[in-house]
C-alpha atoms as a PDB file:
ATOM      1  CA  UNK A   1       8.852 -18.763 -33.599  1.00  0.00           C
ATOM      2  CA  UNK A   2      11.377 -17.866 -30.853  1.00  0.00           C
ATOM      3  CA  UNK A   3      10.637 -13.955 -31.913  1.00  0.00           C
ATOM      4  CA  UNK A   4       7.004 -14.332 -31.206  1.00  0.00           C
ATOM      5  CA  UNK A   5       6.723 -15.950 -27.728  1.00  0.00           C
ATOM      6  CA  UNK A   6       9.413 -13.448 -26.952  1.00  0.00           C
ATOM      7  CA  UNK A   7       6.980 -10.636 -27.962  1.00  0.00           C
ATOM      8  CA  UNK A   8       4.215 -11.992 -26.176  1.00  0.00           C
ATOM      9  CA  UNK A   9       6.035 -12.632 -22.995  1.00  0.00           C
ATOM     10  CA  UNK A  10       7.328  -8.664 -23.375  1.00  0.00           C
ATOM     11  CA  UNK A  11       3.576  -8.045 -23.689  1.00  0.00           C
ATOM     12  CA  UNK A  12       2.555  -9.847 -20.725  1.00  0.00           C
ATOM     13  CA  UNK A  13       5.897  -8.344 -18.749  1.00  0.00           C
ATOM     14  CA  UNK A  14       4.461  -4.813 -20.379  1.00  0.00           C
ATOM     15  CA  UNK A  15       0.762  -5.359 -19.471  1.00  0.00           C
ATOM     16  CA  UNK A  16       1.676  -6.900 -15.535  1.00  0.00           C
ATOM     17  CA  UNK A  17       3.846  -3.659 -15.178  1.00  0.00           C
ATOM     18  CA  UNK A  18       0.838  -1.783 -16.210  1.00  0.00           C
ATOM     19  CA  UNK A  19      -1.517  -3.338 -13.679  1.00  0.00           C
ATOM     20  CA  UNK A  20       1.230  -3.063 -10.881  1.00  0.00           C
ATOM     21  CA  UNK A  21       1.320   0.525 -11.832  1.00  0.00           C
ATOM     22  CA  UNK A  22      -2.384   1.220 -12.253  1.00  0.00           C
ATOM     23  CA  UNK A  23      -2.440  -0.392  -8.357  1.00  0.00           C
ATOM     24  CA  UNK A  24       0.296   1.403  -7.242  1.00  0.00           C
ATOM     25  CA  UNK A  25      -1.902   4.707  -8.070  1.00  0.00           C
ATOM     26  CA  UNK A  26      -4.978   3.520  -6.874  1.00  0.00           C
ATOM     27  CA  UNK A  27      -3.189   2.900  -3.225  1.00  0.00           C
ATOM     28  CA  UNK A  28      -1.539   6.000  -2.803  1.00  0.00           C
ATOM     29  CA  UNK A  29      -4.623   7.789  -4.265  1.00  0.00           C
ATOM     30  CA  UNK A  30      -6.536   6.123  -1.103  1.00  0.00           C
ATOM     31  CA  UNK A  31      -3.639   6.878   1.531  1.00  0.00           C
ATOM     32  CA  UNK A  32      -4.261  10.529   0.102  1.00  0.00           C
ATOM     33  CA  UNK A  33      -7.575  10.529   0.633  1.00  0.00           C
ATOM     34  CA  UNK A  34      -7.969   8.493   4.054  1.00  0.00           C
ATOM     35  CA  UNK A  35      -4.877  11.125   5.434  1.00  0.00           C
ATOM     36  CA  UNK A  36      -7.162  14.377   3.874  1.00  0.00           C
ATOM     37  CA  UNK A  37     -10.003  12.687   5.936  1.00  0.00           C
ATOM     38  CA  UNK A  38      -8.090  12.084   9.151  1.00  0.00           C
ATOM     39  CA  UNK A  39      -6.922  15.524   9.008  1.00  0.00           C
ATOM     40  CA  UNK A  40      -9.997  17.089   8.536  1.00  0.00           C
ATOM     41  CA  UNK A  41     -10.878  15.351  11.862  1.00  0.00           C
ATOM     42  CA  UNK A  42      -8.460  16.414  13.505  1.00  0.00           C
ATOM     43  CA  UNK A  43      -9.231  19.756  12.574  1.00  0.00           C
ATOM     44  CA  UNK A  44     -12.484  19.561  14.572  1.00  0.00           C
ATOM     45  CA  UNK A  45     -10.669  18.183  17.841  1.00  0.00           C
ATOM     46  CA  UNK A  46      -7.310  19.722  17.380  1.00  0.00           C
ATOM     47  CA  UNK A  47      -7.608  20.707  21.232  1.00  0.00           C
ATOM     48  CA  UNK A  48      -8.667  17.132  22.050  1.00  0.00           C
ATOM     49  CA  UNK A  49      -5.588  16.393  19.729  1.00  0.00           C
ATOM     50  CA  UNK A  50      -2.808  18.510  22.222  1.00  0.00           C
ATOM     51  CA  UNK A  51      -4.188  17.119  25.408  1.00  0.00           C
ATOM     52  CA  UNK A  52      -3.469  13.864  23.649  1.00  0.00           C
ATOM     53  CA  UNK A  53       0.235  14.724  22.568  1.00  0.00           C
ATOM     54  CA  UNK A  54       0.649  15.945  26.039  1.00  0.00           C
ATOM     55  CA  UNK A  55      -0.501  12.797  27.409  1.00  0.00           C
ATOM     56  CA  UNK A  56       1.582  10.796  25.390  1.00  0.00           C
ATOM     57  CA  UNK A  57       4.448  13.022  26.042  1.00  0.00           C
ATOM     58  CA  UNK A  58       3.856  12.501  30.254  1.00  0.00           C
ATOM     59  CA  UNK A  59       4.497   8.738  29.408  1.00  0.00           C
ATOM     60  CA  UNK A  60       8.127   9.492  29.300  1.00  0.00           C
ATOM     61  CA  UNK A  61       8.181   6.131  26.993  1.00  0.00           C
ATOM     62  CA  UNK A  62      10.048   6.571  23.158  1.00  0.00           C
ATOM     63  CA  UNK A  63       7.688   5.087  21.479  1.00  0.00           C
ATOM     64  CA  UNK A  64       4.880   7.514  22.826  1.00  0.00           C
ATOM     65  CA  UNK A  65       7.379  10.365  21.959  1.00  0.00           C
ATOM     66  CA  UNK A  66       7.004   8.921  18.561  1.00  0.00           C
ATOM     67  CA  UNK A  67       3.279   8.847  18.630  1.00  0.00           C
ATOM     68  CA  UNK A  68       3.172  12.380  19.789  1.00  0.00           C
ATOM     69  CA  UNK A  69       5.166  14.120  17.028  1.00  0.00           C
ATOM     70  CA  UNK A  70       3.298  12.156  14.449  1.00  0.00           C
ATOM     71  CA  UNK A  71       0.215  14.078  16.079  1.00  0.00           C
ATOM     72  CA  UNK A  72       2.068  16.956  15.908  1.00  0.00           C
ATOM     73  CA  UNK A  73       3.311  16.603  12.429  1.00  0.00           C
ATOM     74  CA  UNK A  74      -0.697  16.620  11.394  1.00  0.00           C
ATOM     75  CA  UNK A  75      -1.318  19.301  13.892  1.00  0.00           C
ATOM     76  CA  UNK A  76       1.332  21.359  11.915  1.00  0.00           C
ATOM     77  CA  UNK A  77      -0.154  20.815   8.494  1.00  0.00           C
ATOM     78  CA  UNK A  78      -3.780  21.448   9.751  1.00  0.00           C
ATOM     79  CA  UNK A  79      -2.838  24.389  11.320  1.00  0.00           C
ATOM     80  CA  UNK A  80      -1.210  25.340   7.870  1.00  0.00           C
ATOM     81  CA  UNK A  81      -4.419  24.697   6.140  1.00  0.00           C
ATOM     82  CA  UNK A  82      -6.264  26.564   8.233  1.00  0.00           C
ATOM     83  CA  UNK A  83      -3.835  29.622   7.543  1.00  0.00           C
ATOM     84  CA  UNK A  84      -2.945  29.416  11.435  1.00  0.00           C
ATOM     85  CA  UNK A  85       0.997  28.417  11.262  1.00  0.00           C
ATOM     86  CA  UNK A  86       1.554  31.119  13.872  1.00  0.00           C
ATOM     87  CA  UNK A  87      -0.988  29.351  16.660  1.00  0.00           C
ATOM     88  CA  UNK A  88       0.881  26.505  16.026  1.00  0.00           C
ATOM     89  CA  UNK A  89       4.536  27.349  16.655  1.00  0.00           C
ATOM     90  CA  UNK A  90       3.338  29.324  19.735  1.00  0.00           C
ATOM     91  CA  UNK A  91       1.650  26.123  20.920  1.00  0.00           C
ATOM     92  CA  UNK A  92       4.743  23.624  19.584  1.00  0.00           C
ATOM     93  CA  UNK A  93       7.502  26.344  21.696  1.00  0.00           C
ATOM     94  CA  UNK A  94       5.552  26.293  24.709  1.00  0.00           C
ATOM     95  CA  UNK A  95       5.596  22.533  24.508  1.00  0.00           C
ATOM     96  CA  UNK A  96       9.000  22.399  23.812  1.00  0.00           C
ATOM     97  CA  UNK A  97      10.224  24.622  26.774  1.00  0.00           C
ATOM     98  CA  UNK A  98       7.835  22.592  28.905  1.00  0.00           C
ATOM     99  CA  UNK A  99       9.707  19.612  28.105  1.00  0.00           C
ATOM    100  CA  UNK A 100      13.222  21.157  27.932  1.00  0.00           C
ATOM    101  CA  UNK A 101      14.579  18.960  30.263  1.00  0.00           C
ATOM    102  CA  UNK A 102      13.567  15.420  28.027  1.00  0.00           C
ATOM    103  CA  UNK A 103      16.547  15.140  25.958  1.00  0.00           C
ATOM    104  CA  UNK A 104      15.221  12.209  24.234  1.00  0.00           C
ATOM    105  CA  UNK A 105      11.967  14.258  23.173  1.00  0.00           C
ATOM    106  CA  UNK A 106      14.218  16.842  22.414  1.00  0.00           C
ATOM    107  CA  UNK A 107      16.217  15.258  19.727  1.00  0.00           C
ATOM    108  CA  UNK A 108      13.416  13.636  18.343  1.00  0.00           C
ATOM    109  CA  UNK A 109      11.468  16.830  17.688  1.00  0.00           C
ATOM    110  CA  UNK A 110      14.310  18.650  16.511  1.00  0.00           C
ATOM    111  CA  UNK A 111      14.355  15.423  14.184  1.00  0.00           C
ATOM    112  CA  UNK A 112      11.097  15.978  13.005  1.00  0.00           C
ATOM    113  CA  UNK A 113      11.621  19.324  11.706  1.00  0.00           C
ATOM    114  CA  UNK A 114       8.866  20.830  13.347  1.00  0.00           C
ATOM    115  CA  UNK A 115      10.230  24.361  14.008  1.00  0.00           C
ATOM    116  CA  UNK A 116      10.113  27.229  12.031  1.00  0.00           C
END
Protein backbone atom coordinates (compact mmCIF):
# COMPACT_ATOMS: atom_id res chain seq x y z
CA UNK A 1 0.00 0.00 0.00
CA UNK A 2 2.86 2.34 1.05
CA UNK A 3 4.63 1.21 -2.50
CA UNK A 4 1.72 2.42 -4.47
CA UNK A 5 0.94 5.97 -3.22
CA UNK A 6 4.68 6.26 -3.41
CA UNK A 7 4.47 5.47 -7.17
CA UNK A 8 1.74 7.67 -7.79
CA UNK A 9 3.15 10.60 -5.98
CA UNK A 10 6.60 9.87 -8.24
CA UNK A 11 4.09 10.04 -11.11
CA UNK A 12 2.56 13.19 -10.21
CA UNK A 13 6.33 14.63 -9.16
CA UNK A 14 7.25 13.05 -12.88
CA UNK A 15 4.21 14.47 -14.75
CA UNK A 16 4.45 18.31 -12.78
CA UNK A 17 8.21 18.23 -13.89
CA UNK A 18 6.97 17.53 -17.30
CA UNK A 19 4.52 20.42 -17.46
CA UNK A 20 7.16 22.81 -15.79
CA UNK A 21 9.38 21.69 -18.55
CA UNK A 22 6.94 21.74 -21.45
CA UNK A 23 6.39 25.68 -20.05
CA UNK A 24 9.76 26.33 -19.64
CA UNK A 25 10.07 25.66 -23.63
CA UNK A 26 7.14 27.31 -24.60
CA UNK A 27 8.59 30.71 -22.80
CA UNK A 28 11.87 30.77 -24.13
CA UNK A 29 10.46 29.65 -27.54
CA UNK A 30 8.37 33.12 -27.30
CA UNK A 31 11.40 35.30 -25.91
CA UNK A 32 13.05 33.80 -29.20
CA UNK A 33 10.60 34.78 -31.27
CA UNK A 34 9.46 38.31 -29.77
CA UNK A 35 13.67 39.14 -29.78
CA UNK A 36 13.78 37.76 -33.82
CA UNK A 37 10.82 40.26 -34.21
CA UNK A 38 12.32 43.21 -32.36
CA UNK A 39 15.37 42.75 -34.29
CA UNK A 40 13.96 42.63 -37.47
CA UNK A 41 12.63 46.12 -36.51
CA UNK A 42 15.36 47.37 -35.72
CA UNK A 43 16.77 46.40 -38.84
CA UNK A 44 14.43 48.83 -40.64
CA UNK A 45 15.38 51.88 -38.26
CA UNK A 46 18.85 50.90 -37.35
CA UNK A 47 19.76 54.71 -38.10
CA UNK A 48 16.80 55.82 -35.97
CA UNK A 49 18.37 53.15 -33.57
CA UNK A 50 22.16 55.14 -33.31
CA UNK A 51 20.65 58.54 -32.95
CA UNK A 52 18.90 56.85 -30.07
CA UNK A 53 22.12 55.24 -28.44
CA UNK A 54 23.67 58.57 -28.95
CA UNK A 55 20.98 60.22 -27.17
CA UNK A 56 21.03 58.03 -24.41
CA UNK A 57 24.72 58.19 -24.28
CA UNK A 58 24.49 62.46 -24.04
CA UNK A 59 22.48 61.71 -20.77
CA UNK A 60 25.71 61.08 -19.06
CA UNK A 61 23.32 58.94 -16.55
CA UNK A 62 24.51 54.87 -15.90
CA UNK A 63 21.55 53.60 -16.34
CA UNK A 64 21.13 55.20 -19.92
CA UNK A 65 24.72 53.87 -20.58
CA UNK A 66 23.07 50.63 -19.88
CA UNK A 67 20.19 51.20 -22.18
CA UNK A 68 22.51 52.20 -24.91
CA UNK A 69 24.76 49.12 -25.14
CA UNK A 70 21.75 46.91 -24.94
CA UNK A 71 20.84 48.85 -28.29
CA UNK A 72 24.05 48.30 -29.35
CA UNK A 73 24.31 44.71 -28.46
CA UNK A 74 21.13 44.22 -31.07
CA UNK A 75 22.69 46.66 -33.40
CA UNK A 76 25.75 44.25 -33.42
CA UNK A 77 23.82 41.09 -34.11
CA UNK A 78 21.62 42.80 -36.83
CA UNK A 79 24.41 44.09 -38.43
CA UNK A 80 25.80 40.41 -38.31
CA UNK A 81 22.71 39.16 -39.93
CA UNK A 82 22.77 41.40 -42.43
CA UNK A 83 26.47 40.25 -43.29
CA UNK A 84 27.53 43.99 -42.37
CA UNK A 85 29.88 43.33 -39.11
CA UNK A 86 32.36 45.72 -40.71
CA UNK A 87 29.68 48.90 -40.82
CA UNK A 88 29.21 48.15 -37.47
CA UNK A 89 32.62 48.24 -35.77
CA UNK A 90 33.36 51.36 -37.90
CA UNK A 91 30.21 52.91 -36.43
CA UNK A 92 30.80 51.28 -32.61
CA UNK A 93 34.91 52.88 -32.86
CA UNK A 94 33.79 56.12 -33.90
CA UNK A 95 31.41 56.09 -30.98
CA UNK A 96 33.83 54.95 -28.75
CA UNK A 97 36.57 57.61 -29.54
CA UNK A 98 33.74 60.14 -29.38
CA UNK A 99 33.17 59.23 -25.94
CA UNK A 100 36.81 58.51 -24.91
CA UNK A 101 36.76 60.73 -22.24
CA UNK A 102 33.45 58.82 -20.26
CA UNK A 103 35.27 56.38 -18.26
CA UNK A 104 32.17 54.98 -16.93
CA UNK A 105 30.85 54.28 -20.62
CA UNK A 106 34.10 53.11 -21.23
CA UNK A 107 34.26 50.25 -18.88
CA UNK A 108 30.92 49.33 -19.47
CA UNK A 109 31.37 48.80 -23.20
CA UNK A 110 34.53 47.17 -22.87
CA UNK A 111 32.21 45.01 -20.47
CA UNK A 112 29.92 44.26 -23.02
CA UNK A 113 32.27 42.75 -25.34
CA UNK A 114 31.34 44.68 -28.16
CA UNK A 115 34.71 44.99 -29.99
CA UNK A 116 36.18 42.92 -32.38
Amino acid sequence: MLSAAKARRDDRERLAEQRRSQERAGRERRAAAARERRLDALAAEEEHAWAKVSALIDTKRPQEYDSAIALLTDLREVADRMGQPDEFDERYRQLRHEHRRKPSLIQRLDRAGLDI
